[in-house]
C-alpha atoms as a PDB file:
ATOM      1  CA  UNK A   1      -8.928 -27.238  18.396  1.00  0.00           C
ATOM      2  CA  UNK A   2      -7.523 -24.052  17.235  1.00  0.00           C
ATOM      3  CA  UNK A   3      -8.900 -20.569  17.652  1.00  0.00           C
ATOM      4  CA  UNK A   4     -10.750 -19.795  14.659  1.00  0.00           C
ATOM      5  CA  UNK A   5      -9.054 -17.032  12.440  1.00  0.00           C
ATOM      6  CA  UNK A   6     -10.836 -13.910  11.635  1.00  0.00           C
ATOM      7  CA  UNK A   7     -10.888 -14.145   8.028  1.00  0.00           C
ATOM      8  CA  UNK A   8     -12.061 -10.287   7.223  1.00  0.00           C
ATOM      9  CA  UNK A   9      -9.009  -7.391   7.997  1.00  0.00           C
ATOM     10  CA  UNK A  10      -8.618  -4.527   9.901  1.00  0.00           C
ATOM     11  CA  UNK A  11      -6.020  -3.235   7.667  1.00  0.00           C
ATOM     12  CA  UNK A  12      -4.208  -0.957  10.828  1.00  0.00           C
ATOM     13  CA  UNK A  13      -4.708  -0.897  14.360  1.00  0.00           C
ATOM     14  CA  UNK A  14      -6.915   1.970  16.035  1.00  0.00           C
ATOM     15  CA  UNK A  15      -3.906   4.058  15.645  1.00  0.00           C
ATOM     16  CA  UNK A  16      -4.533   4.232  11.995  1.00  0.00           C
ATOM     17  CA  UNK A  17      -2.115   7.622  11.312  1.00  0.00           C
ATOM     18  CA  UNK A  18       1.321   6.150  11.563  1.00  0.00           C
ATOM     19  CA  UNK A  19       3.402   9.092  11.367  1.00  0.00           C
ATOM     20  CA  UNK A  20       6.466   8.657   9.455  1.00  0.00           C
ATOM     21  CA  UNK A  21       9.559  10.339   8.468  1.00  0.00           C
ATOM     22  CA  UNK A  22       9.698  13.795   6.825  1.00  0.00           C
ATOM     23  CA  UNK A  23       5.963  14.504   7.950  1.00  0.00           C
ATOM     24  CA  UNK A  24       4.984  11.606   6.097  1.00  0.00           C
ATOM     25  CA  UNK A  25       1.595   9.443   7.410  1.00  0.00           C
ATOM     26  CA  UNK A  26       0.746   5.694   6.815  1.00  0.00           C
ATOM     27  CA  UNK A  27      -2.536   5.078   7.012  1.00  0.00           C
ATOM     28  CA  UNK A  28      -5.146   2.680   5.254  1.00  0.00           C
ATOM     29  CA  UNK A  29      -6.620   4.534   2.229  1.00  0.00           C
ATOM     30  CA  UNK A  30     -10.098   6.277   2.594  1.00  0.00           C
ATOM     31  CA  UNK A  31     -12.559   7.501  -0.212  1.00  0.00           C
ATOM     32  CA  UNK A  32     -10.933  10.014  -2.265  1.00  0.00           C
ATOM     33  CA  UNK A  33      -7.376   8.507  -2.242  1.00  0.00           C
ATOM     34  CA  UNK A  34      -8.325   6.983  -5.752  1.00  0.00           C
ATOM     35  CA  UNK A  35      -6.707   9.354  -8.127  1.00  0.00           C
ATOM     36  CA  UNK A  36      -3.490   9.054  -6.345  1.00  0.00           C
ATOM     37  CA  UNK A  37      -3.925   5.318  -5.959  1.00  0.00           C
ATOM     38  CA  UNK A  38      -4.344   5.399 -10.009  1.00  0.00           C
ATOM     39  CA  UNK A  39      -1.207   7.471 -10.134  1.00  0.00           C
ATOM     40  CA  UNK A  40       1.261   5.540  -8.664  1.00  0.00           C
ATOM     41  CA  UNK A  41      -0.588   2.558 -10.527  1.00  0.00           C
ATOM     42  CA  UNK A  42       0.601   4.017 -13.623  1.00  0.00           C
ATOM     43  CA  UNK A  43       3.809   4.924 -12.640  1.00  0.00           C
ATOM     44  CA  UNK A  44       4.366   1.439 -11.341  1.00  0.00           C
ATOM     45  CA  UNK A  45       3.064  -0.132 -15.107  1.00  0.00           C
ATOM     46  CA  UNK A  46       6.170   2.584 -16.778  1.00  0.00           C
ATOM     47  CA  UNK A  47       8.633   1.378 -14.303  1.00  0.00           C
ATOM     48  CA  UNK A  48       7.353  -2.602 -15.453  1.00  0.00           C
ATOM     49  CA  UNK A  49       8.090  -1.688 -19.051  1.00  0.00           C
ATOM     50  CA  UNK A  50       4.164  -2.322 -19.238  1.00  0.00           C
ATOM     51  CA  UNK A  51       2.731   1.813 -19.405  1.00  0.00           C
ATOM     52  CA  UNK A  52       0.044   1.103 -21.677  1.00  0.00           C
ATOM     53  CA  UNK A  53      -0.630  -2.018 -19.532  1.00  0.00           C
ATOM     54  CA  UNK A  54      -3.290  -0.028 -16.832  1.00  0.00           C
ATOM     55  CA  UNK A  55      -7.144  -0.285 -17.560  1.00  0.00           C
ATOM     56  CA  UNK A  56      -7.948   0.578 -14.194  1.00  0.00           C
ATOM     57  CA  UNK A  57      -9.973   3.804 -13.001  1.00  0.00           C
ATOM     58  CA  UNK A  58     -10.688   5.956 -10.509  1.00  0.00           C
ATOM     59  CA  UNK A  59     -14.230   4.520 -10.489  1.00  0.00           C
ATOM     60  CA  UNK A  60     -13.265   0.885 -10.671  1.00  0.00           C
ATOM     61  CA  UNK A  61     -10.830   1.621  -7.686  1.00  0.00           C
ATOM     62  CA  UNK A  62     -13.361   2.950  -6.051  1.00  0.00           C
ATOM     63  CA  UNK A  63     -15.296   0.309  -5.821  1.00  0.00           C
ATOM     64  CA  UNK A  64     -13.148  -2.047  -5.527  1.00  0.00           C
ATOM     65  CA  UNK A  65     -11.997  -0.461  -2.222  1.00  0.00           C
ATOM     66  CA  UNK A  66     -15.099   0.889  -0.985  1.00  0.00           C
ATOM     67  CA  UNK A  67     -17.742  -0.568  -2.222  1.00  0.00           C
ATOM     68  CA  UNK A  68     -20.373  -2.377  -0.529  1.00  0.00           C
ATOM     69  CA  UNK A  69     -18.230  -5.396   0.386  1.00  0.00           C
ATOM     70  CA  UNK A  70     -14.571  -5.138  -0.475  1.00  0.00           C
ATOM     71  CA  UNK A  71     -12.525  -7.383  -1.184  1.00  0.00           C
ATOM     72  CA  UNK A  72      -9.028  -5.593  -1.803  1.00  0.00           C
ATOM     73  CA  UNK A  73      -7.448  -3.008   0.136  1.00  0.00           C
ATOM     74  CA  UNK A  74      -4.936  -0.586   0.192  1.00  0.00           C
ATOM     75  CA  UNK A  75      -2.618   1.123   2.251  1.00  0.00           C
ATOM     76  CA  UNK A  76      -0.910   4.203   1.107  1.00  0.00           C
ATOM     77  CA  UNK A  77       1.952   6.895   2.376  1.00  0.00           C
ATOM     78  CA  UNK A  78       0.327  10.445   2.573  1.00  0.00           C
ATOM     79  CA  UNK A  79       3.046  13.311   2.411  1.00  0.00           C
ATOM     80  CA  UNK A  80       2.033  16.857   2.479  1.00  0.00           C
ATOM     81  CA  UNK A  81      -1.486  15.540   0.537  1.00  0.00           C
ATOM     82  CA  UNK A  82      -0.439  13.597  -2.018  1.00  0.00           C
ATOM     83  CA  UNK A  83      -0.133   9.993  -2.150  1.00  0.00           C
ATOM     84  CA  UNK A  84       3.652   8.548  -2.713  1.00  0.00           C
ATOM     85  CA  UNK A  85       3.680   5.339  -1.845  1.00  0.00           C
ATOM     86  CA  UNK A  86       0.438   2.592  -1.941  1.00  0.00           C
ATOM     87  CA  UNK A  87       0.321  -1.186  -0.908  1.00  0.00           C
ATOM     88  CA  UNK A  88      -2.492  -2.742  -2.838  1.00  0.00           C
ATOM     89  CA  UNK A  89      -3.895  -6.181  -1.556  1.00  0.00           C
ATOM     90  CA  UNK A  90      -5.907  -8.462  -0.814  1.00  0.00           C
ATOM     91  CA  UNK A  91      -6.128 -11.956   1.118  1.00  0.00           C
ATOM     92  CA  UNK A  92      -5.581 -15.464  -0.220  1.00  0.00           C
ATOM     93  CA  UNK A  93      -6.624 -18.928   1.622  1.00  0.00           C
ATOM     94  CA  UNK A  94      -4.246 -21.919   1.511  1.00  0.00           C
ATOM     95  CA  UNK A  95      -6.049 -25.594   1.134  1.00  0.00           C
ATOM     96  CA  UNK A  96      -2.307 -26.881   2.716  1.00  0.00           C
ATOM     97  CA  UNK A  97      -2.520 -25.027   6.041  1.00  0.00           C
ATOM     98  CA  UNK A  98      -6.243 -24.407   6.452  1.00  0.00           C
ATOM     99  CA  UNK A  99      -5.136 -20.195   6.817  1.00  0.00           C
ATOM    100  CA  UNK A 100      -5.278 -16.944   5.101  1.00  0.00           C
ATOM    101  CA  UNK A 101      -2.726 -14.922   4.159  1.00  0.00           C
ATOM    102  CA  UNK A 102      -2.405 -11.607   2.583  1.00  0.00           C
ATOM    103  CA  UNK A 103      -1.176 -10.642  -1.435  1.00  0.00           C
ATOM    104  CA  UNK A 104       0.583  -7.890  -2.385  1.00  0.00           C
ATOM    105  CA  UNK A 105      -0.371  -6.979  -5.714  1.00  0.00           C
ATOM    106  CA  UNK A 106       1.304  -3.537  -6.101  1.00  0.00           C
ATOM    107  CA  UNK A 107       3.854  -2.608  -3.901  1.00  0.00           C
ATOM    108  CA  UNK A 108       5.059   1.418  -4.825  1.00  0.00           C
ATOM    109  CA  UNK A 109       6.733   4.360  -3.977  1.00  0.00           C
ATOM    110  CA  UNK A 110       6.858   7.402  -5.672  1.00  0.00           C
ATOM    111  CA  UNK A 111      10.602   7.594  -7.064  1.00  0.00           C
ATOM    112  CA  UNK A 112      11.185  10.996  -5.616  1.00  0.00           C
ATOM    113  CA  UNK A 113      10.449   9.888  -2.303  1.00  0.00           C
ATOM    114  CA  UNK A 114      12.516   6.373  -2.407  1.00  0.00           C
ATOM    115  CA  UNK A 115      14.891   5.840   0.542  1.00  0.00           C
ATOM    116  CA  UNK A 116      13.050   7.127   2.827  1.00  0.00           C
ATOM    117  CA  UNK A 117      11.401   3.961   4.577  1.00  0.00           C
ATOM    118  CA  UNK A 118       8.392   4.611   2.724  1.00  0.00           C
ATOM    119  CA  UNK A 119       8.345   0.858   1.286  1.00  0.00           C
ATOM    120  CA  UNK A 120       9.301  -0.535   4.608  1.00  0.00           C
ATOM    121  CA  UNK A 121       6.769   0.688   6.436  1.00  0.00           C
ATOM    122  CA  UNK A 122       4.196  -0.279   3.842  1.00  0.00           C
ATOM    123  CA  UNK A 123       5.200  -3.714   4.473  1.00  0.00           C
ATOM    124  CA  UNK A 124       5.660  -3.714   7.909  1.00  0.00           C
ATOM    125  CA  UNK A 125       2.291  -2.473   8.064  1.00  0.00           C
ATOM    126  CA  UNK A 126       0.849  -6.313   5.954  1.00  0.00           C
ATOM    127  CA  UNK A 127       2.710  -7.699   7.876  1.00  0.00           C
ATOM    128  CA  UNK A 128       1.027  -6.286  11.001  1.00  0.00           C
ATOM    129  CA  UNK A 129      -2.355  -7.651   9.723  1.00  0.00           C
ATOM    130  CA  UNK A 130      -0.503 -10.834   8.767  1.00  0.00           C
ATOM    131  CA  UNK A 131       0.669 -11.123  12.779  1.00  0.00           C
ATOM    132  CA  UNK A 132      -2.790  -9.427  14.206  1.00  0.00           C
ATOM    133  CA  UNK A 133      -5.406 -11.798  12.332  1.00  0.00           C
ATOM    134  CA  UNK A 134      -3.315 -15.223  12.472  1.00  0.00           C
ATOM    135  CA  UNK A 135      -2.583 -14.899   8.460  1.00  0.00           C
ATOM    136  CA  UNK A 136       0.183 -17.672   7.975  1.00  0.00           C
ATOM    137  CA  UNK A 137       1.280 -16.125   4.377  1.00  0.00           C
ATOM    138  CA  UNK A 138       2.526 -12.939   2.799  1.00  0.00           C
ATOM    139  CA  UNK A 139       3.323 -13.272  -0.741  1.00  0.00           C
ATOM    140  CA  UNK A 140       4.318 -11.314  -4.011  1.00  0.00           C
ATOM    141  CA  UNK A 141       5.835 -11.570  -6.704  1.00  0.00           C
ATOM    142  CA  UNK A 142       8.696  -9.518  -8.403  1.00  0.00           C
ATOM    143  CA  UNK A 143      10.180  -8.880 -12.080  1.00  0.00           C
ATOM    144  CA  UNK A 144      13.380 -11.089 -12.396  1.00  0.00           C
ATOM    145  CA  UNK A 145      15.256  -7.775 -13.654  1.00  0.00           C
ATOM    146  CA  UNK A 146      14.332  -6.066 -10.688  1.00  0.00           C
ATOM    147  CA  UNK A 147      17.478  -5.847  -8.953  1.00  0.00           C
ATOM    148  CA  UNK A 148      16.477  -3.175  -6.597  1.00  0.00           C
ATOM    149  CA  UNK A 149      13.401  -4.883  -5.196  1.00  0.00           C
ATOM    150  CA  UNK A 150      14.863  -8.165  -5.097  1.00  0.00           C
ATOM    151  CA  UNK A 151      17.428  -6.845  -2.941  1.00  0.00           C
ATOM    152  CA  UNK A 152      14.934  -4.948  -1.013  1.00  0.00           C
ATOM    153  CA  UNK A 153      12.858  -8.418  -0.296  1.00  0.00           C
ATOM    154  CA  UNK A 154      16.067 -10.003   0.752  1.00  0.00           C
ATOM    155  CA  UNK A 155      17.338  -7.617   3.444  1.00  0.00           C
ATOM    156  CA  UNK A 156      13.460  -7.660   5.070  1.00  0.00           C
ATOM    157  CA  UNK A 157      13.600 -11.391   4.810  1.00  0.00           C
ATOM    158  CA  UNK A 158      11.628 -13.198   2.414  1.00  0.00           C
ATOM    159  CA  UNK A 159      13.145 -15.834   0.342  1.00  0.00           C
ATOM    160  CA  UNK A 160      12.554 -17.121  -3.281  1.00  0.00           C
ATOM    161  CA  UNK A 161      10.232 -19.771  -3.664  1.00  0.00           C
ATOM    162  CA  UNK A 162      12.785 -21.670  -6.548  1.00  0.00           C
ATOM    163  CA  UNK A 163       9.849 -22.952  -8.737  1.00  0.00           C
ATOM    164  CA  UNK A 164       7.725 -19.929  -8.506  1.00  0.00           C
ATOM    165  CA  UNK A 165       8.621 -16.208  -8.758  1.00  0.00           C
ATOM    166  CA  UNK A 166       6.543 -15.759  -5.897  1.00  0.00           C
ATOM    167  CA  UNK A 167       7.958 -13.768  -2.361  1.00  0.00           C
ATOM    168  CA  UNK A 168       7.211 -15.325   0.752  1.00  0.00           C
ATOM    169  CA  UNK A 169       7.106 -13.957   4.599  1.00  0.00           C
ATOM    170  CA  UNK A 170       6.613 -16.896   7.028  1.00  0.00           C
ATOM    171  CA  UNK A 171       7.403 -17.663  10.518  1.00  0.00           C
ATOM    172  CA  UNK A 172      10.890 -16.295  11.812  1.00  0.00           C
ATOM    173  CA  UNK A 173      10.884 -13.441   9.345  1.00  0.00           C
ATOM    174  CA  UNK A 174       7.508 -12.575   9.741  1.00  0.00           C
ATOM    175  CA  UNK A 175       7.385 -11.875  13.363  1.00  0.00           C
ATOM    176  CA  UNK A 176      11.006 -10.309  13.174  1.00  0.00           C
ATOM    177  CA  UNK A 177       9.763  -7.864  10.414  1.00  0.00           C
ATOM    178  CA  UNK A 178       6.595  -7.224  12.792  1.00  0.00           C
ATOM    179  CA  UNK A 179       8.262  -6.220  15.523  1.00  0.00           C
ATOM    180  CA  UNK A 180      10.933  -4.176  13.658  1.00  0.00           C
END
């Protein structure tokens, strides 16, 4: 019999503050983070060719991520007090292997702080929980035009699931990208 698998996240480790390049700071978002969350949200909807797409608010965010019992969660980059980069998530459960796993539903960085690692790191950090909670998934999807993420995706790793436009981090990658 296998260990059973603690199906409710601690989104980072008990060093929560990662500090990052350029004074940067990962960290899991707290109360208050929710206007900056929004932001990116919106910015993320332009860059999808979707701006008008966003119903989403500051108060729906909130409790979303901090309400009584939460069910998506967030991760965000923190750089001189403003938000530039979030991971937005939340965790699936597949009837095949019997496990969670962990969906990224917005991954985003602020376009004037791109190439910095921000993105990375944001991942790295799922895939922390992924490793940390026995999560056998992380998944995403990405636009088929979107050259720059698709690339991104490749160099960490994941591969194309051919019938789905769905991202996948499993086994190999997902320990190598852990440990990174």
């Amino acid at each position: 019999m296998t260990a059973p698998i603690d199906p409710a996240p601690d989104p980072l480790p008990s060093d929560a503050d990662v500090p990052l390049a350029d004074g940067a700071v990962l960290r899991v978002a707290r109360p208050g983070d929710e206007p900056g969350i929004l932001r990116l949200i919106h910015a993320l909807a332009a860059y999808e060719r979707e701006p008008d797409a966003v119903e989403n608010t500051v108060e729906d965010l909130s409790a979303s991520l901090f309400g009584a019992d939460p069910r998506v969660f967030a991760h965000v980059v923190e750089r001189e007090g403003e938000i530039v980069g979030i991971a937005v998530w939340f965790l699936t459960y597949s009837t095949w292997t019997g496990r969670h796993g962990i969906w990224l539903e917005d991954l985003f960085v602020d376009e004037h702080y791109r190439g910095r690692g921000y993105g990375k790191e944001l991942m790295r950090a799922l895939v922390r929980v992924c490793v940390d909670h026995g999560y056998g998934r992380f998944e995403w999807t990405v636009l088929d035009w979107n050259e720059p993420s698709i690339a991104f995706y490749r160099a960490i790793g994941a591969v194309p699931m051919e019938e789905w436009t769905t991202q996948r981090l499993t086994g190999d990658a997902l320990d190598r990208l852990a440990r990174s």
